[in-house]
Protein backbone atom coordinates (compact mmCIF):
# COMPACT_ATOMS: atom_id res chain seq x y z
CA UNK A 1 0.00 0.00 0.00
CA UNK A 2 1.03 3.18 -0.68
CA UNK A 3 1.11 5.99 2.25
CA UNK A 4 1.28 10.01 1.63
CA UNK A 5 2.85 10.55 4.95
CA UNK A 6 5.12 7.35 5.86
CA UNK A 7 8.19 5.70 3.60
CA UNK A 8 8.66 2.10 4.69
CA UNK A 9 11.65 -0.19 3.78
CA UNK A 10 12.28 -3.51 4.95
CA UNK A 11 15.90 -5.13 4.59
CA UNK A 12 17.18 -7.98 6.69
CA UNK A 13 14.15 -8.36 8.29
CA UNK A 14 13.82 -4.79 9.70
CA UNK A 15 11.47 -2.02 8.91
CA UNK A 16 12.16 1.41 8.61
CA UNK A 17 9.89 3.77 8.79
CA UNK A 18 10.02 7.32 7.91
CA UNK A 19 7.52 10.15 9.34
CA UNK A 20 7.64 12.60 6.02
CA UNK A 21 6.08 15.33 6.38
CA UNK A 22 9.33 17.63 6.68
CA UNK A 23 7.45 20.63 5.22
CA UNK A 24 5.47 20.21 8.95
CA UNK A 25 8.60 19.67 10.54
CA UNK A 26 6.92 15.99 10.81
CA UNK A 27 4.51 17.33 12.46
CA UNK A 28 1.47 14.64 13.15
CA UNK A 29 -1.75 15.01 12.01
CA UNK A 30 -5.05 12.91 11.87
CA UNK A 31 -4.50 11.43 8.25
CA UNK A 32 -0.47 10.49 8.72
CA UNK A 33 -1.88 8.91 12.11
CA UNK A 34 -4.34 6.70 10.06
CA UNK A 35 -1.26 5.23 7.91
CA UNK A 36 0.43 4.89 10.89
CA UNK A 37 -2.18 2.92 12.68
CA UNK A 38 -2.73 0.72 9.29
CA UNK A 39 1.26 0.18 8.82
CA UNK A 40 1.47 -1.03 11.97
CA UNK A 41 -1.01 -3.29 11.83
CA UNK A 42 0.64 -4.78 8.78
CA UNK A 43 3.70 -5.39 10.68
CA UNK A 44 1.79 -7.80 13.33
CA UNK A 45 1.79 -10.77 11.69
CA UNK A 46 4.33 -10.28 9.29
CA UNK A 47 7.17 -12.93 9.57
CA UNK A 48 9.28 -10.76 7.23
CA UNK A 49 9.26 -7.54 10.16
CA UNK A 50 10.65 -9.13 13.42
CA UNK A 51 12.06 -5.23 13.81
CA UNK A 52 10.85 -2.23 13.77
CA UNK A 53 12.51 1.78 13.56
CA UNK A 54 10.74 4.69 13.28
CA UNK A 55 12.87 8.28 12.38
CA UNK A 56 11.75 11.52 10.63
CA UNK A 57 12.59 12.68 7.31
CA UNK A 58 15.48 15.06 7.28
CA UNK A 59 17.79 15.94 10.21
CA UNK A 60 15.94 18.92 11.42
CA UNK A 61 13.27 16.60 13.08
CA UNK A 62 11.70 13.54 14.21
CA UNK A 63 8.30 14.77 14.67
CA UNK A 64 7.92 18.12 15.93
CA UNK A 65 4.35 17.64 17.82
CA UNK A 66 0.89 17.56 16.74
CA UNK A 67 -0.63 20.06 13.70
CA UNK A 68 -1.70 22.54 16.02
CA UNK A 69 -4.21 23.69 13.39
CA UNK A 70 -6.28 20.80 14.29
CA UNK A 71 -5.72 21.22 18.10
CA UNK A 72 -6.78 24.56 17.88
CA UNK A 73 -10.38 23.34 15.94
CA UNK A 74 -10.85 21.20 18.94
CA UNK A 75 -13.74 21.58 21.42
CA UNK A 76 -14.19 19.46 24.88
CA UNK A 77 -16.23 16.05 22.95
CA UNK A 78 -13.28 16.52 19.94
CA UNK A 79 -10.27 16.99 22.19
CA UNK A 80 -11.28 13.09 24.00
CA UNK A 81 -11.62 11.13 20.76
CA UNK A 82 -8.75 13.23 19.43
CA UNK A 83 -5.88 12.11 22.58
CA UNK A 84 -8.17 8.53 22.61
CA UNK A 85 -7.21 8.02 19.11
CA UNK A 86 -3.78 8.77 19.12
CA UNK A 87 -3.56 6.62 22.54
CA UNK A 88 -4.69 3.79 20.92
CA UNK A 89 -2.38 3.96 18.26
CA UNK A 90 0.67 4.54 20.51
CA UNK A 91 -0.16 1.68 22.87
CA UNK A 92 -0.14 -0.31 19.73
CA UNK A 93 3.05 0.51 19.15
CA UNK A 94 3.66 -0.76 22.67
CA UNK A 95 1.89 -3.82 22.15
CA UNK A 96 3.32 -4.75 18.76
CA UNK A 97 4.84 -7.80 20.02
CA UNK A 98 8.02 -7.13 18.23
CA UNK A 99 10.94 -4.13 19.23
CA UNK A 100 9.96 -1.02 18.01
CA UNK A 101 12.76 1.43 17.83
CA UNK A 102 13.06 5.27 17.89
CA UNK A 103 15.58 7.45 15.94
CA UNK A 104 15.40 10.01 16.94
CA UNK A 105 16.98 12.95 14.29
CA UNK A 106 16.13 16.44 16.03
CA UNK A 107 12.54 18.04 17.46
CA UNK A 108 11.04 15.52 19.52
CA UNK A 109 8.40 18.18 21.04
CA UNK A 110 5.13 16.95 22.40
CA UNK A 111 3.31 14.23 20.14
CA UNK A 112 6.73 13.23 18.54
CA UNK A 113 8.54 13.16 22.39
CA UNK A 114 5.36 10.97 22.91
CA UNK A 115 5.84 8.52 19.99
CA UNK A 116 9.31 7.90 20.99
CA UNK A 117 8.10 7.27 24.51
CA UNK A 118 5.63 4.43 22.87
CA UNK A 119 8.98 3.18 21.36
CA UNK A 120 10.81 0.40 23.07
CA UNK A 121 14.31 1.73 23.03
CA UNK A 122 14.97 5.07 21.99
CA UNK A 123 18.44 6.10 20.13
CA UNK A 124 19.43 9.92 19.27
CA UNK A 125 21.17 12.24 17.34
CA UNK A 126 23.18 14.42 19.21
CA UNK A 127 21.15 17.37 18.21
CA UNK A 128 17.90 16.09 18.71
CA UNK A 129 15.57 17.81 21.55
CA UNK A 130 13.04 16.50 23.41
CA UNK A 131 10.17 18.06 25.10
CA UNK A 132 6.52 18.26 26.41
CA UNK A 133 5.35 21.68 25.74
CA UNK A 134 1.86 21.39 25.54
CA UNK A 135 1.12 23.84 28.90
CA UNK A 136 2.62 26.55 26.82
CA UNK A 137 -0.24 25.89 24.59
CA UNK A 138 -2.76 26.04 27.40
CA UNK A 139 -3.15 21.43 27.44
CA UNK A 140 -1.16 18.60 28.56
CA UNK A 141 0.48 15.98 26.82
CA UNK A 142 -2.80 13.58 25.16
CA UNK A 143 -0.74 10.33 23.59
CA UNK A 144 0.64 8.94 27.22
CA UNK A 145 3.24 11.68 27.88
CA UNK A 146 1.79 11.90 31.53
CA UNK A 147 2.10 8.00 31.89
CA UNK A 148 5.06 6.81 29.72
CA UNK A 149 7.48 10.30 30.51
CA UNK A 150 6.80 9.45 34.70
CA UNK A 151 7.50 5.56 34.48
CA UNK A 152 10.44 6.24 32.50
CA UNK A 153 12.13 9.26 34.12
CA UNK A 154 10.26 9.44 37.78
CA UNK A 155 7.29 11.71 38.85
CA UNK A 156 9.69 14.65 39.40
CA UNK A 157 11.52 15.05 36.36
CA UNK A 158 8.46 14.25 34.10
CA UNK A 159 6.80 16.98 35.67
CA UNK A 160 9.36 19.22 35.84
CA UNK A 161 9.82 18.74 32.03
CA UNK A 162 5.30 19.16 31.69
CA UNK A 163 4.86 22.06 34.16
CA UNK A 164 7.78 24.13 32.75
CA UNK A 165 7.62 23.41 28.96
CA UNK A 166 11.33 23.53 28.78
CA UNK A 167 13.32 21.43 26.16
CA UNK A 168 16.34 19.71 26.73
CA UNK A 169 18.97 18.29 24.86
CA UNK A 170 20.23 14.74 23.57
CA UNK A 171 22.64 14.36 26.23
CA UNK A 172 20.56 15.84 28.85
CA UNK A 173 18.01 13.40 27.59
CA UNK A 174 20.79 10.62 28.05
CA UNK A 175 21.38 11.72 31.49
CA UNK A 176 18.01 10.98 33.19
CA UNK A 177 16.88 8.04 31.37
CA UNK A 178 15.11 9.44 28.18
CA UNK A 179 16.90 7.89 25.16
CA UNK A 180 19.53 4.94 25.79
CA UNK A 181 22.42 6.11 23.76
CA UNK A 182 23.45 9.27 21.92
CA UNK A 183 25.20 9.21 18.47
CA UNK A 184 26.60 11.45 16.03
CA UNK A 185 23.50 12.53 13.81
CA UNK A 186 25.18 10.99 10.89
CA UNK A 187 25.95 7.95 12.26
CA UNK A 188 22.53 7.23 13.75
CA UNK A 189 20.31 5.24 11.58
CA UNK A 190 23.39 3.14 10.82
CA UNK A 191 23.95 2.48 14.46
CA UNK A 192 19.97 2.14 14.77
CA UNK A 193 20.19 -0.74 12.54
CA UNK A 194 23.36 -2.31 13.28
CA UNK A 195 21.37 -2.56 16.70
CA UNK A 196 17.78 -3.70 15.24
CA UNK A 197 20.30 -6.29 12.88
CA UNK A 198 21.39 -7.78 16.02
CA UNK A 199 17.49 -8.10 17.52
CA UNK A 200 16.69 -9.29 14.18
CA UNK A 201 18.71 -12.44 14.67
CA UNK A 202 17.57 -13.40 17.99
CA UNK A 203 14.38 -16.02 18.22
CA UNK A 204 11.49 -13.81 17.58
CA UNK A 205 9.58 -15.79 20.55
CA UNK A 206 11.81 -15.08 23.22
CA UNK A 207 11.90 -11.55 22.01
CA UNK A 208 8.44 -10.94 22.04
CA UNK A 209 8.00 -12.76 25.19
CA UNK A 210 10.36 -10.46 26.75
CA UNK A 211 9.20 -7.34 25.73
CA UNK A 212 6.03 -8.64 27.47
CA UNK A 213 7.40 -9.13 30.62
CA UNK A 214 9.15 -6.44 30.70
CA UNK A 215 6.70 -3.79 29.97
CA UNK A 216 4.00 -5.11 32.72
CA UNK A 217 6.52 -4.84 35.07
CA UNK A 218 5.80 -1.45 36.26
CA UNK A 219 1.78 -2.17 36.30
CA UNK A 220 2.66 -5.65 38.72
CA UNK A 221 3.53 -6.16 41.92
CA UNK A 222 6.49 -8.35 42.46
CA UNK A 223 4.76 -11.72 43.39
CA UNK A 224 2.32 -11.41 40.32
CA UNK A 225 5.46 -10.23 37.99
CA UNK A 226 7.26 -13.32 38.63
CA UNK A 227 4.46 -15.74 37.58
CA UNK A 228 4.11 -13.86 34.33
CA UNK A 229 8.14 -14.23 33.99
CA UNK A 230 7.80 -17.52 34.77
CA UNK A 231 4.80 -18.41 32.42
CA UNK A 232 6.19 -16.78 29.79
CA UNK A 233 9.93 -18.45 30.33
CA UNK A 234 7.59 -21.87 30.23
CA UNK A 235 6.29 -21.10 26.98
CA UNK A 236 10.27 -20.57 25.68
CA UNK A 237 10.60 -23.69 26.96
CA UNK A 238 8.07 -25.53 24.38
CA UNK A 239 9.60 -23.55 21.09
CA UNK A 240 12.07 -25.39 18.42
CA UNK A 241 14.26 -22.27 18.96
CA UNK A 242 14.86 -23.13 22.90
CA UNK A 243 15.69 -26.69 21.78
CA UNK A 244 18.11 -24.79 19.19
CA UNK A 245 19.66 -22.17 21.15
CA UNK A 246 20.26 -24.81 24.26
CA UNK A 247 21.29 -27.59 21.92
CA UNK A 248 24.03 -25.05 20.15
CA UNK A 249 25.39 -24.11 23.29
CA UNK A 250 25.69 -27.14 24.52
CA UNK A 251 27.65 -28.18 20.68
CA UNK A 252 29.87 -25.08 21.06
CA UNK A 253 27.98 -23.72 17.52
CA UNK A 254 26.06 -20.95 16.55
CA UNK A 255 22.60 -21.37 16.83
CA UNK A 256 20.20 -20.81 13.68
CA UNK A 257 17.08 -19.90 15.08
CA UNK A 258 13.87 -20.21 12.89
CA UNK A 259 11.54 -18.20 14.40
CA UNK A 260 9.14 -21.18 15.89
């Protein structure tokens, strides 16, 4: 299918997908949103995407927020469905069941800080900038900011980034948490997909499994955390690709994992 808004390319069993609308500075609105939703959901059960990268056309930005002409047509009834929607398609992101990553090439202000925060793992340019500055426009963060930006960073420095408006840069970023590394902006979708290369060729069960796991954590308490890391270890346990990877240890060889 062909998207106005999104360029896709898969190679070596990673997609990458860029946000182009650079005229917008990326900027999201409600019909790129719709191709992002129906990408996505061509990803799910595709055995030829195990991973994921989303980036933003040029290097001035990854997405630079929401098209505040639509905000600003928004009433009380609008504004709900409006954050709803783009919730929904964020948590998909979340819930893809295979590692999405951000790369992150500049303005990462409100929606586009969000979509990195849906993101698994988040990688940067060094002259990216994130931020939540939606109070400057008289709102909060609607796609998870709130949620995502305070179980990632703590409930002081998420608010202190929400109440103030302020940006801050890639390595500042770096320093609490935000992204997980910081390269050269000409070096990063390279380095994005050396990393992704390396996911790639893990068993896509144990991958998916893991994500699981690891993103309930914060929503479980400890005792109900470790049954779901158990149940879903379990279920490694019954997949050709555990027999595989134990079996090739065991032989001193590389495994070759096949995905089942």
């Amino acid at each position: 299918m062909d998207y106005k808004f999104l360029n896709c390319d898969v190679q070596n069993f990673i997609a990458t997908v860029v946000i182009n609308r650079p005229d917008k500075l990326n900027a999201l609105n409600s019909d790129l949103l719709d191709e992002l939703d129906q990408l996505l959901d061509s990803f799910r059960n595709d055995p030829i995407v195990r991973v994921v990268i989303i980036t933003g056309a040029g290097e001035k930005s990854f997405v630079a927020g929401a098209d505040i002409a639509e905000l600003a047509a928004l009433g009380v009834s609008e504004a709900k469905r409006f954050a709803a929607n783009g919730q929904r398609i964020f948590l998909k992101i979340e819930r893809l069941g295979k590692p999405v990553i951000a790369a992150v090439n500049g303005y990462a202000l409100g929606g586009g800080c969000e979509l990195a925060l849906a993101c698994h793992i988040r990688f940067a340019s060094g002259n990216a900038i994130f931020g939540q500055p939606e109070v400057n426009l008289g709102t909060i963060p609607g796609y998870g900011g709130t949620q995502r930006l305070t179980k990632l960073i703590n409930t002081g420095r998420a608010l202190e980034m929400i109440l103030s408006g302020d940006k801050i840069t890639a390595d500042e970023a770096l320093a609490i948490g935000l992204v997980n590394k910081v390269f050269d902006k000409d070096e990063l979708l390279a380095k994005t997909f050396e990393f992704a290369e390396k996911i790639a060729s893990k068993p896509v069960n144990a991958i998916s499994w893991a994500i699981d796991a690891v993103t309930a954590a914060p929503d479980l308490n400890i005792d109900a955390g470790l049954d779901f890391e158990a149940s879903l270890f379990a279920l490694c346990a019954g997949t050709n690709d555990f027999k595989e990877g134990t079996t090739a240890f065991l032989q001193k060889r590389k495994a070759e994992f096949k995905g089942n």
